[in-house]
C-alpha atoms as a PDB file:
ATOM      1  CA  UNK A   1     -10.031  20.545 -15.948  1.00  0.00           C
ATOM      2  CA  UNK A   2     -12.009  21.337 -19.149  1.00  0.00           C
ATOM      3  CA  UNK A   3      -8.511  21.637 -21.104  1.00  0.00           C
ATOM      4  CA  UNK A   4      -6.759  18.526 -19.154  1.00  0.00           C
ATOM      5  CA  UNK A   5      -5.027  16.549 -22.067  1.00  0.00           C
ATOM      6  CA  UNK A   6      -4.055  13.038 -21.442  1.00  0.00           C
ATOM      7  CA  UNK A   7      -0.514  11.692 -22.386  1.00  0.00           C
ATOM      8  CA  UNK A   8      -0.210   8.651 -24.448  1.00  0.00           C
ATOM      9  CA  UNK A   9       0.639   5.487 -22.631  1.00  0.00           C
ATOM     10  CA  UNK A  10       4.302   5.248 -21.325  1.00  0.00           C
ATOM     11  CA  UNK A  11       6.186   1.287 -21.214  1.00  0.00           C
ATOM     12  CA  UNK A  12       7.880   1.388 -18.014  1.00  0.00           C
ATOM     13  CA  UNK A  13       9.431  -1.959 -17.485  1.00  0.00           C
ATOM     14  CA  UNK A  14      10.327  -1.952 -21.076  1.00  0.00           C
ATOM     15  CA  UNK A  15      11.618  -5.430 -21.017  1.00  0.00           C
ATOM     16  CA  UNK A  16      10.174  -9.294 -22.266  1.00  0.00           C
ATOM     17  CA  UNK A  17       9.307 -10.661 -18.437  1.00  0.00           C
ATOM     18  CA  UNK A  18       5.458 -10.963 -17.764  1.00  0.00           C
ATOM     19  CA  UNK A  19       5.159  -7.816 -15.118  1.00  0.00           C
ATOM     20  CA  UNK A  20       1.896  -7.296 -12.848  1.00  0.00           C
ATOM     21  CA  UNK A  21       0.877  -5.184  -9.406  1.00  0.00           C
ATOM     22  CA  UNK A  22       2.268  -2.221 -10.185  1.00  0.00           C
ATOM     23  CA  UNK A  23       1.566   0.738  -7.705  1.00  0.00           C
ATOM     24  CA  UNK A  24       2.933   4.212  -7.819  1.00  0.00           C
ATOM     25  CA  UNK A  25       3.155   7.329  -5.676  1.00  0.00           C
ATOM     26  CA  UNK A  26       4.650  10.758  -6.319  1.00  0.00           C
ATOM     27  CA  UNK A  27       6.847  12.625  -4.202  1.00  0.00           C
ATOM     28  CA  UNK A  28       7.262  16.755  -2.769  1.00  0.00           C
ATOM     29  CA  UNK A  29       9.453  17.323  -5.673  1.00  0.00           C
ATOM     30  CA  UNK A  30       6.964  15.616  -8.212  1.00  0.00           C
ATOM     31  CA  UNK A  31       9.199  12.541  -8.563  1.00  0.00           C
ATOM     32  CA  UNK A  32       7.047   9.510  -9.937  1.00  0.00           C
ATOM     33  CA  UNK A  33       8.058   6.256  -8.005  1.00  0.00           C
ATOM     34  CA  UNK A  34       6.742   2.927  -9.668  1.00  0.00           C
ATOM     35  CA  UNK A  35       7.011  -0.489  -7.970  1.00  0.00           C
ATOM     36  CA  UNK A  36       5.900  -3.990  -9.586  1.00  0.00           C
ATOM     37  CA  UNK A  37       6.149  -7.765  -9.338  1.00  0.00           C
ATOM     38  CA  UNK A  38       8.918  -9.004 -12.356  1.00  0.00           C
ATOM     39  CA  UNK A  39       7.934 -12.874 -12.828  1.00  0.00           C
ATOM     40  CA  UNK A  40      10.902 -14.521 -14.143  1.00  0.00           C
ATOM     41  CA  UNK A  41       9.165 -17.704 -13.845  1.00  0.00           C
ATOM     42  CA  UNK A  42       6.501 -19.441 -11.847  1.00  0.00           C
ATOM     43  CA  UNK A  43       8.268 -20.460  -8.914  1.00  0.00           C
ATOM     44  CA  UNK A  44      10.535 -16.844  -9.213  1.00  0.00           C
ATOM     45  CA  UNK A  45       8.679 -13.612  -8.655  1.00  0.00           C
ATOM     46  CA  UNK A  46      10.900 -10.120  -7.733  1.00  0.00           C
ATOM     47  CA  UNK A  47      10.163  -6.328  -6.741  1.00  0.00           C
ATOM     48  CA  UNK A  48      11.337  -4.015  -9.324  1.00  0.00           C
ATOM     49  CA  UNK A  49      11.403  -0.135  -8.938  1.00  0.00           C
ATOM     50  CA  UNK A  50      12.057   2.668 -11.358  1.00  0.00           C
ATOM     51  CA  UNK A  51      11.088   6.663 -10.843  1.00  0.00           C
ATOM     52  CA  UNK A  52      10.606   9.646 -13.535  1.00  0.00           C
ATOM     53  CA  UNK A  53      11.276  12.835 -13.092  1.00  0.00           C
ATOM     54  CA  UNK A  54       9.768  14.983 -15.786  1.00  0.00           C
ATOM     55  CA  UNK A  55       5.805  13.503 -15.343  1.00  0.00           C
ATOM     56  CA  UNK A  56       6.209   9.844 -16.857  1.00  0.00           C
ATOM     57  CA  UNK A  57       7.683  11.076 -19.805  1.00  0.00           C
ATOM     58  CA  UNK A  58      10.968   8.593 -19.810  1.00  0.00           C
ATOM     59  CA  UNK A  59      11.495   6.115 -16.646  1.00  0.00           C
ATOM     60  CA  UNK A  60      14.921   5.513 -15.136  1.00  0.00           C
ATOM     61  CA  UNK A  61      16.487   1.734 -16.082  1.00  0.00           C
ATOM     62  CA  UNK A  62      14.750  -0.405 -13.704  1.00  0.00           C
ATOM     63  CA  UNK A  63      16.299  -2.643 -10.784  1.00  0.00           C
ATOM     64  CA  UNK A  64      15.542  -4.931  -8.316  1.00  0.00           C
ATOM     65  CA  UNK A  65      14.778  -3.935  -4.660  1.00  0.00           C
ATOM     66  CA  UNK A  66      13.718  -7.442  -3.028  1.00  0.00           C
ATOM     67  CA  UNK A  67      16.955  -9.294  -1.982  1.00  0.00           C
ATOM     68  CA  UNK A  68      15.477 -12.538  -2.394  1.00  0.00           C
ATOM     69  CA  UNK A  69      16.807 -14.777  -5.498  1.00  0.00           C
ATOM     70  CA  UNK A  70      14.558 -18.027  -5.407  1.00  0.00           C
ATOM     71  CA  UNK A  71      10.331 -17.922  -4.135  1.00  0.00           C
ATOM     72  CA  UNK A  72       7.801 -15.345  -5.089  1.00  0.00           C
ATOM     73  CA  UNK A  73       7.512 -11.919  -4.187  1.00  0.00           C
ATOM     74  CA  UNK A  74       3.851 -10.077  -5.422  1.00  0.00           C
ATOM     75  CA  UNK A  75       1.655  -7.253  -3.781  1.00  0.00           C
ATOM     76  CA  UNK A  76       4.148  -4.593  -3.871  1.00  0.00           C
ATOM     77  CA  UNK A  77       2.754  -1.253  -2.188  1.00  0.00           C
ATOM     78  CA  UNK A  78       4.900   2.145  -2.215  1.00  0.00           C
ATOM     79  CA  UNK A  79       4.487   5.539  -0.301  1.00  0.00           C
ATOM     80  CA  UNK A  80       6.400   8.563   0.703  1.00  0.00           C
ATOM     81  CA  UNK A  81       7.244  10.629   3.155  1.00  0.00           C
ATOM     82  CA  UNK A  82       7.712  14.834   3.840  1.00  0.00           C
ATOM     83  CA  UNK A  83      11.394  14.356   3.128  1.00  0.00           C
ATOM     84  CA  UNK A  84      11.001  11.946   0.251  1.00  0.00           C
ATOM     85  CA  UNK A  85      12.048   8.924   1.602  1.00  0.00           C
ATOM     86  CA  UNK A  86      10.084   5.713  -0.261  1.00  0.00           C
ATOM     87  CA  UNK A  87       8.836   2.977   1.756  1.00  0.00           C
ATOM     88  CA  UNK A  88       7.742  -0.497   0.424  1.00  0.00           C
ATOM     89  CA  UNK A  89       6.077  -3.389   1.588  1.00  0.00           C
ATOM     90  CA  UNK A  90       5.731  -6.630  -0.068  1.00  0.00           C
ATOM     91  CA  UNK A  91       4.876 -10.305   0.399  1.00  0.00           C
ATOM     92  CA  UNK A  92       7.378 -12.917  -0.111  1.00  0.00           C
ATOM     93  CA  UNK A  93       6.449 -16.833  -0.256  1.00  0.00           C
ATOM     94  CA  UNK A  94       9.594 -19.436  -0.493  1.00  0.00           C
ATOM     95  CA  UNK A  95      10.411 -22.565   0.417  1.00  0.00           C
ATOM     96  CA  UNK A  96      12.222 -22.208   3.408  1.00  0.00           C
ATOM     97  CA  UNK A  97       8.996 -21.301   5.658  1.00  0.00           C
ATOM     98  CA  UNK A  98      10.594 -19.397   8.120  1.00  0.00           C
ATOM     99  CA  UNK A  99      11.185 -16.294   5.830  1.00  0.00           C
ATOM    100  CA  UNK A 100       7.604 -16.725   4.168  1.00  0.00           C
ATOM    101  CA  UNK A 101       6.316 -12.892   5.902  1.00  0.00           C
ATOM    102  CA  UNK A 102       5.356  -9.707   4.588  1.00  0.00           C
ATOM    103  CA  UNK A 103       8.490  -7.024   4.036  1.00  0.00           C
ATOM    104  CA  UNK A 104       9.429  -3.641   4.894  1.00  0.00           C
ATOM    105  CA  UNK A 105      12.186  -1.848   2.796  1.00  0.00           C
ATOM    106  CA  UNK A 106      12.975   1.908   3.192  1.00  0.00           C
ATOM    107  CA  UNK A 107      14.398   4.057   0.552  1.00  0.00           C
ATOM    108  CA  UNK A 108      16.860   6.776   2.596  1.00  0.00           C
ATOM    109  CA  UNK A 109      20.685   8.197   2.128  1.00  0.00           C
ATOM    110  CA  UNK A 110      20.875   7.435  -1.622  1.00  0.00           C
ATOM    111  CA  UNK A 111      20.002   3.479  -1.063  1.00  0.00           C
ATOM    112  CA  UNK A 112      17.360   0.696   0.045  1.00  0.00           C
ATOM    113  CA  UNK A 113      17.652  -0.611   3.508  1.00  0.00           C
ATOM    114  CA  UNK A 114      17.653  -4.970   4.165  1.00  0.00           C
ATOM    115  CA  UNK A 115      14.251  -5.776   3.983  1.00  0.00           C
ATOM    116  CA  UNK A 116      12.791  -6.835   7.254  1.00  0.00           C
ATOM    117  CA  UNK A 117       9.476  -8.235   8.448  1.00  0.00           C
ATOM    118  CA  UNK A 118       7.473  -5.853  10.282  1.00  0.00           C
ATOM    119  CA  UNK A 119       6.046  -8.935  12.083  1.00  0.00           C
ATOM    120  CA  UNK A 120       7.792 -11.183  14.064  1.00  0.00           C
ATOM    121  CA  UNK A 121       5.044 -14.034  13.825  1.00  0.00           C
ATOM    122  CA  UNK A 122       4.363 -13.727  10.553  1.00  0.00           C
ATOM    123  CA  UNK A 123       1.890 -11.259   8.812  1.00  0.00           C
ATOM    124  CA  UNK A 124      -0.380 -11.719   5.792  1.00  0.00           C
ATOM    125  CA  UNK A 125      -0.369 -10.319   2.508  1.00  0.00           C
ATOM    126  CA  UNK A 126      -0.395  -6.357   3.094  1.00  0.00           C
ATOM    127  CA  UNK A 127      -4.103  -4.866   1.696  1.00  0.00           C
ATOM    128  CA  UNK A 128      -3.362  -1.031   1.934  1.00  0.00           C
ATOM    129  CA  UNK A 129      -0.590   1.218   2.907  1.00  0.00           C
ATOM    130  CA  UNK A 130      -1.103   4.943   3.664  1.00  0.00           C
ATOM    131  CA  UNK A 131       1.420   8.244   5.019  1.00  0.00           C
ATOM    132  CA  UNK A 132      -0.129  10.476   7.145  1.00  0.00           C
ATOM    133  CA  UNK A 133       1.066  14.272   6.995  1.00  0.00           C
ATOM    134  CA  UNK A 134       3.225  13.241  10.690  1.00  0.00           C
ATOM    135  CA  UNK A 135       4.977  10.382   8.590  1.00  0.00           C
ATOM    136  CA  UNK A 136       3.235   7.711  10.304  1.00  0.00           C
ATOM    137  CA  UNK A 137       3.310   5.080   7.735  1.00  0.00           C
ATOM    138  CA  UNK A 138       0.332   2.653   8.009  1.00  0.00           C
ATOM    139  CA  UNK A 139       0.562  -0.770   6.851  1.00  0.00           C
ATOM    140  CA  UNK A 140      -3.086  -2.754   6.878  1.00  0.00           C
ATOM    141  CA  UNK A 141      -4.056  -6.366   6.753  1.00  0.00           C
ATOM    142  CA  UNK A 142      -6.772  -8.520   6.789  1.00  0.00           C
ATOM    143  CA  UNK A 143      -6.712 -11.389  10.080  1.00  0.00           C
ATOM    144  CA  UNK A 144      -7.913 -14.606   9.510  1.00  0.00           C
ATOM    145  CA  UNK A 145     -11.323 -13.687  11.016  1.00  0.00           C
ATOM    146  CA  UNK A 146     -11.633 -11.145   8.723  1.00  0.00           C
ATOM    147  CA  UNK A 147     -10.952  -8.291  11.115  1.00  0.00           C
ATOM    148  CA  UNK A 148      -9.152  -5.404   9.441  1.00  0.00           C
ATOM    149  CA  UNK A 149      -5.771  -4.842  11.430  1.00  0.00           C
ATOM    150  CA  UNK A 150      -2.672  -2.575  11.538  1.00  0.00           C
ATOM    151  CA  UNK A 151       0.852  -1.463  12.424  1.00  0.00           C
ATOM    152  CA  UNK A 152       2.476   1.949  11.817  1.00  0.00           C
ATOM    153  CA  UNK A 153       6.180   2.600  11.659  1.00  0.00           C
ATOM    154  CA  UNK A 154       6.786   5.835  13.161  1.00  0.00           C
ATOM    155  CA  UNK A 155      10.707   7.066  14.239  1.00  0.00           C
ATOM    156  CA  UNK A 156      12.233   4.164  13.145  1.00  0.00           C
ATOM    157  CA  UNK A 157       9.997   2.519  15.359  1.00  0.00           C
ATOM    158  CA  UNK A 158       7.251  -0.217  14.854  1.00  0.00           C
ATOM    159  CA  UNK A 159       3.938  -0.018  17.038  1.00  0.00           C
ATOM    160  CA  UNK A 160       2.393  -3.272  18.699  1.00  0.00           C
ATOM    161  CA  UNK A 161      -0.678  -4.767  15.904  1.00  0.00           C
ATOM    162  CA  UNK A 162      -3.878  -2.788  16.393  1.00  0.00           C
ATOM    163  CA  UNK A 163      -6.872  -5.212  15.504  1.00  0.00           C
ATOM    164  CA  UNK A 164      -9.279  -1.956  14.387  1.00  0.00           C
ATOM    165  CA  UNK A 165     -13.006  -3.717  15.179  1.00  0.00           C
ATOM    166  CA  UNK A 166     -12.008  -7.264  17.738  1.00  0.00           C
ATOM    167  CA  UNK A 167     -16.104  -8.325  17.593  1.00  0.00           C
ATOM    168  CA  UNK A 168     -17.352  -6.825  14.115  1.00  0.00           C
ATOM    169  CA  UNK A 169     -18.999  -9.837  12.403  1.00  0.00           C
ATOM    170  CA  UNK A 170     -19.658 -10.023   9.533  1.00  0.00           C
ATOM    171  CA  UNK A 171     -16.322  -9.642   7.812  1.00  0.00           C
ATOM    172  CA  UNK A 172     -14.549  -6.627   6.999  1.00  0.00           C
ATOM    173  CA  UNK A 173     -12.241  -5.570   3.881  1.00  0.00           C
ATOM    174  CA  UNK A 174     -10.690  -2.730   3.401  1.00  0.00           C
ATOM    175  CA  UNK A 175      -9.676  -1.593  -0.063  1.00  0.00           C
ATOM    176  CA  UNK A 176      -8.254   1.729  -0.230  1.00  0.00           C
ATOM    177  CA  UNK A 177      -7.070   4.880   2.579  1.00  0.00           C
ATOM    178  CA  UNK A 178      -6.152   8.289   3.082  1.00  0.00           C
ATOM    179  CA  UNK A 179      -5.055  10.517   5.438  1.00  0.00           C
ATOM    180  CA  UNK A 180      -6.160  14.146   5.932  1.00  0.00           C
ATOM    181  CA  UNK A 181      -4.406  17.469   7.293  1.00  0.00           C
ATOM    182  CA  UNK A 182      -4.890  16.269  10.943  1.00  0.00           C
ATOM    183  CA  UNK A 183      -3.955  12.997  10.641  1.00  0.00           C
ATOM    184  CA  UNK A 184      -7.568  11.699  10.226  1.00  0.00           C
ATOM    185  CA  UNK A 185      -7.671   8.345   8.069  1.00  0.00           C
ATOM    186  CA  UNK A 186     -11.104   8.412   6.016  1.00  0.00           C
ATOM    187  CA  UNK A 187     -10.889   4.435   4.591  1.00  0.00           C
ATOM    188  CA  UNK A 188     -13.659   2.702   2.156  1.00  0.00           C
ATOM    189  CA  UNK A 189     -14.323  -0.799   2.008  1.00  0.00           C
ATOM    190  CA  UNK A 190     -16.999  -3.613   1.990  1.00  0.00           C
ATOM    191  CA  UNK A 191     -18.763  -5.816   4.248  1.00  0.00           C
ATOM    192  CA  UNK A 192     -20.211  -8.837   2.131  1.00  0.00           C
ATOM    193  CA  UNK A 193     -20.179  -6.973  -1.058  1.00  0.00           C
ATOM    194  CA  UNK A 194     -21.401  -3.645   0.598  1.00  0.00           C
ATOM    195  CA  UNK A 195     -18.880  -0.657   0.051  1.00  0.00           C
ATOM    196  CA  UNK A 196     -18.537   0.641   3.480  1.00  0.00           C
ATOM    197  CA  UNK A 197     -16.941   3.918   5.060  1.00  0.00           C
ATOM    198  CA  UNK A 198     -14.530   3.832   8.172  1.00  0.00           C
ATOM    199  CA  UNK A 199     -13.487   6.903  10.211  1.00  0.00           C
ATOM    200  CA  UNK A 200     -10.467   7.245  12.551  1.00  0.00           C
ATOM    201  CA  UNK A 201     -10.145  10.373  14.348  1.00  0.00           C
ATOM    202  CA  UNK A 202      -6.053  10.285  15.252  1.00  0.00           C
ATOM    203  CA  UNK A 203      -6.766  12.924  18.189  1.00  0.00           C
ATOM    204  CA  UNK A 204      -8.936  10.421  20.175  1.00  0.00           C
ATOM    205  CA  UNK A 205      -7.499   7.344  18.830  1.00  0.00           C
ATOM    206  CA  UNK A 206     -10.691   5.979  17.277  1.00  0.00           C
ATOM    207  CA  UNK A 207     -11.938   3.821  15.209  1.00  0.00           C
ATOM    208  CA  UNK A 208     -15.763   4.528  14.291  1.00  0.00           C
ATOM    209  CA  UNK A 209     -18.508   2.024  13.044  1.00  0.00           C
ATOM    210  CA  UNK A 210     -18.466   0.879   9.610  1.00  0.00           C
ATOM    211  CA  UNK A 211     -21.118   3.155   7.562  1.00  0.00           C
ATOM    212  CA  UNK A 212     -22.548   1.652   4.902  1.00  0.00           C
ATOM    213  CA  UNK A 213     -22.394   4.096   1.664  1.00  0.00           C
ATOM    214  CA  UNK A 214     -23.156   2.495  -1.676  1.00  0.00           C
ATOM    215  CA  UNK A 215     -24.653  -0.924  -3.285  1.00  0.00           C
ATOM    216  CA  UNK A 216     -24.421  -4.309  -2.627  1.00  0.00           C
ATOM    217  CA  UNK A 217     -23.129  -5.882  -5.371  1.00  0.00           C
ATOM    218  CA  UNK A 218     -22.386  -9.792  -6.382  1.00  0.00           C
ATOM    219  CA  UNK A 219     -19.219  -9.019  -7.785  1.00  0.00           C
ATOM    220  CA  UNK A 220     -15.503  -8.437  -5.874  1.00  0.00           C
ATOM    221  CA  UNK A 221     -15.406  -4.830  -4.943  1.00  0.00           C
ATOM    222  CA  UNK A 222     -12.823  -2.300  -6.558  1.00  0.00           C
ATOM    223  CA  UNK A 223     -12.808   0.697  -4.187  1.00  0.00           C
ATOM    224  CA  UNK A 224     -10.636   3.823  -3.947  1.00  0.00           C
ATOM    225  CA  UNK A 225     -10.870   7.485  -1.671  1.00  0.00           C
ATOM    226  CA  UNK A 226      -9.506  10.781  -1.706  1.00  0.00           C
ATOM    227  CA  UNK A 227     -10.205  13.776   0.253  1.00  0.00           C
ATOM    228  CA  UNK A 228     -11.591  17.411  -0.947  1.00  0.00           C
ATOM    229  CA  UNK A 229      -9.620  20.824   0.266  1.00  0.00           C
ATOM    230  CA  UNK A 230     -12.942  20.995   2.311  1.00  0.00           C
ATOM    231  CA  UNK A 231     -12.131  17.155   3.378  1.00  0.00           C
ATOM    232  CA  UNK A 232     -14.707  15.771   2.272  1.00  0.00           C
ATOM    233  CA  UNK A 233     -14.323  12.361   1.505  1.00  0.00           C
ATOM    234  CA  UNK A 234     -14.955  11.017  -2.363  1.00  0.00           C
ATOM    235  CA  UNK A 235     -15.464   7.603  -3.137  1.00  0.00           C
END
């Protein structure tokens, strides 16, 4: 760490269009995956992907993985899997109501699959995603209440939503997840300002209290978490 050198800063879009929400994740081969919002105007917004392959050095040409060509897409989140695969999730907003949801689209066999909404009855903007080491992929929302809630996509499957604390008052956000070597998510977040820790152990199926772990603050929180090779979790 003492000799870590920073690179300078790389353009990935490299184009004119205002671009925002970018997220990235890396693969098992060390393949950097980008996603971000392209707004080609106000009432058009689009998911754009591009990947590197030697560290960020040069980005492959960009394109366009949301199939929609009129509304606004924005909140892109990427992850991936043991074998590579890239999964997405977005929200999408147009005028036509009915396909206003959140969407799942799944990078596999050299191409992106249709997007589809992991929610039948509609499901808000997606806060977190997260891949545990059994390729569970996790998507989290907020509910109305302010309840932190969940699905997971797991064998091509999707599970019923999982509200995570049904009573907890006062409201719950959660900002940022991971997952550790037995499936364990350690998760940070805040309750009225308050960074807060959340533990689910996979083995039991549990959610645990909320713990609190930091200062209030009057200010919208920014939070992220990793995990140590002791698993200790670092906020």
């Amino acid at each position: 760490a003492s000799s870590q050198v920073w690179s300078e800063p790389k353009n990935i879009t490299n184009d004119s269009y205002h671009d925002s929400f970018p997220d990235i994740c890396i693969d098992n081969n060390g393949v950097l995956h980008c996603v971000w919002v392209k707004q080609f105007e106000t009432s058009y917004r689009a998911i754009y992907y591009s990947k590197s392959t030697n560290q960020g050095y040069s980005w492959y040409p960009a394109y366009k993985i949301s199939q929609f060509t009129a509304g606004v897409c924005y909140k892109p989140l990427i992850e991936c899997d043991s074998y590579n695969n890239l999964y997405v999730v977005y929200k999408y907003e147009g005028s036509d109501t009915n396909l206003t949801n959140c969407y799942f689209t799944k990078f596999e066999d050299q191409d992106w699959t249709t997007p589809v909404p992991p929610c039948e009855d509609g499901c808000g903007t997606p806060t977190l995603v997260v891949m545990d080491h059994n390729d569970r992929f996790n998507i989290f929302w907020s509910s109305p209440s302010g309840t932190p809630r969940y699905k997971y996509h797991e064998n091509g499957l999707w599970s019923e939503m999982i509200n995570i604390y049904s009573n907890f008052n006062p409201n719950l956000y959660l900002e940022a997840a991971v997952s550790d070597a037995g499936n364990n998510l350690h998760c940070i977040g805040y309750v009225s300002q308050l960074p807060v820790y959340l533990y689910y152990n996979f083995s039991t199926d549990e959610w645990f209290q909320p713990y609190p772990v930091g200062i209030q603050s009057d200010i919208f929180e920014y939070e992220d978490i990793a995990v140590d090779s002791q698993v200790n979790p670092l906020l």
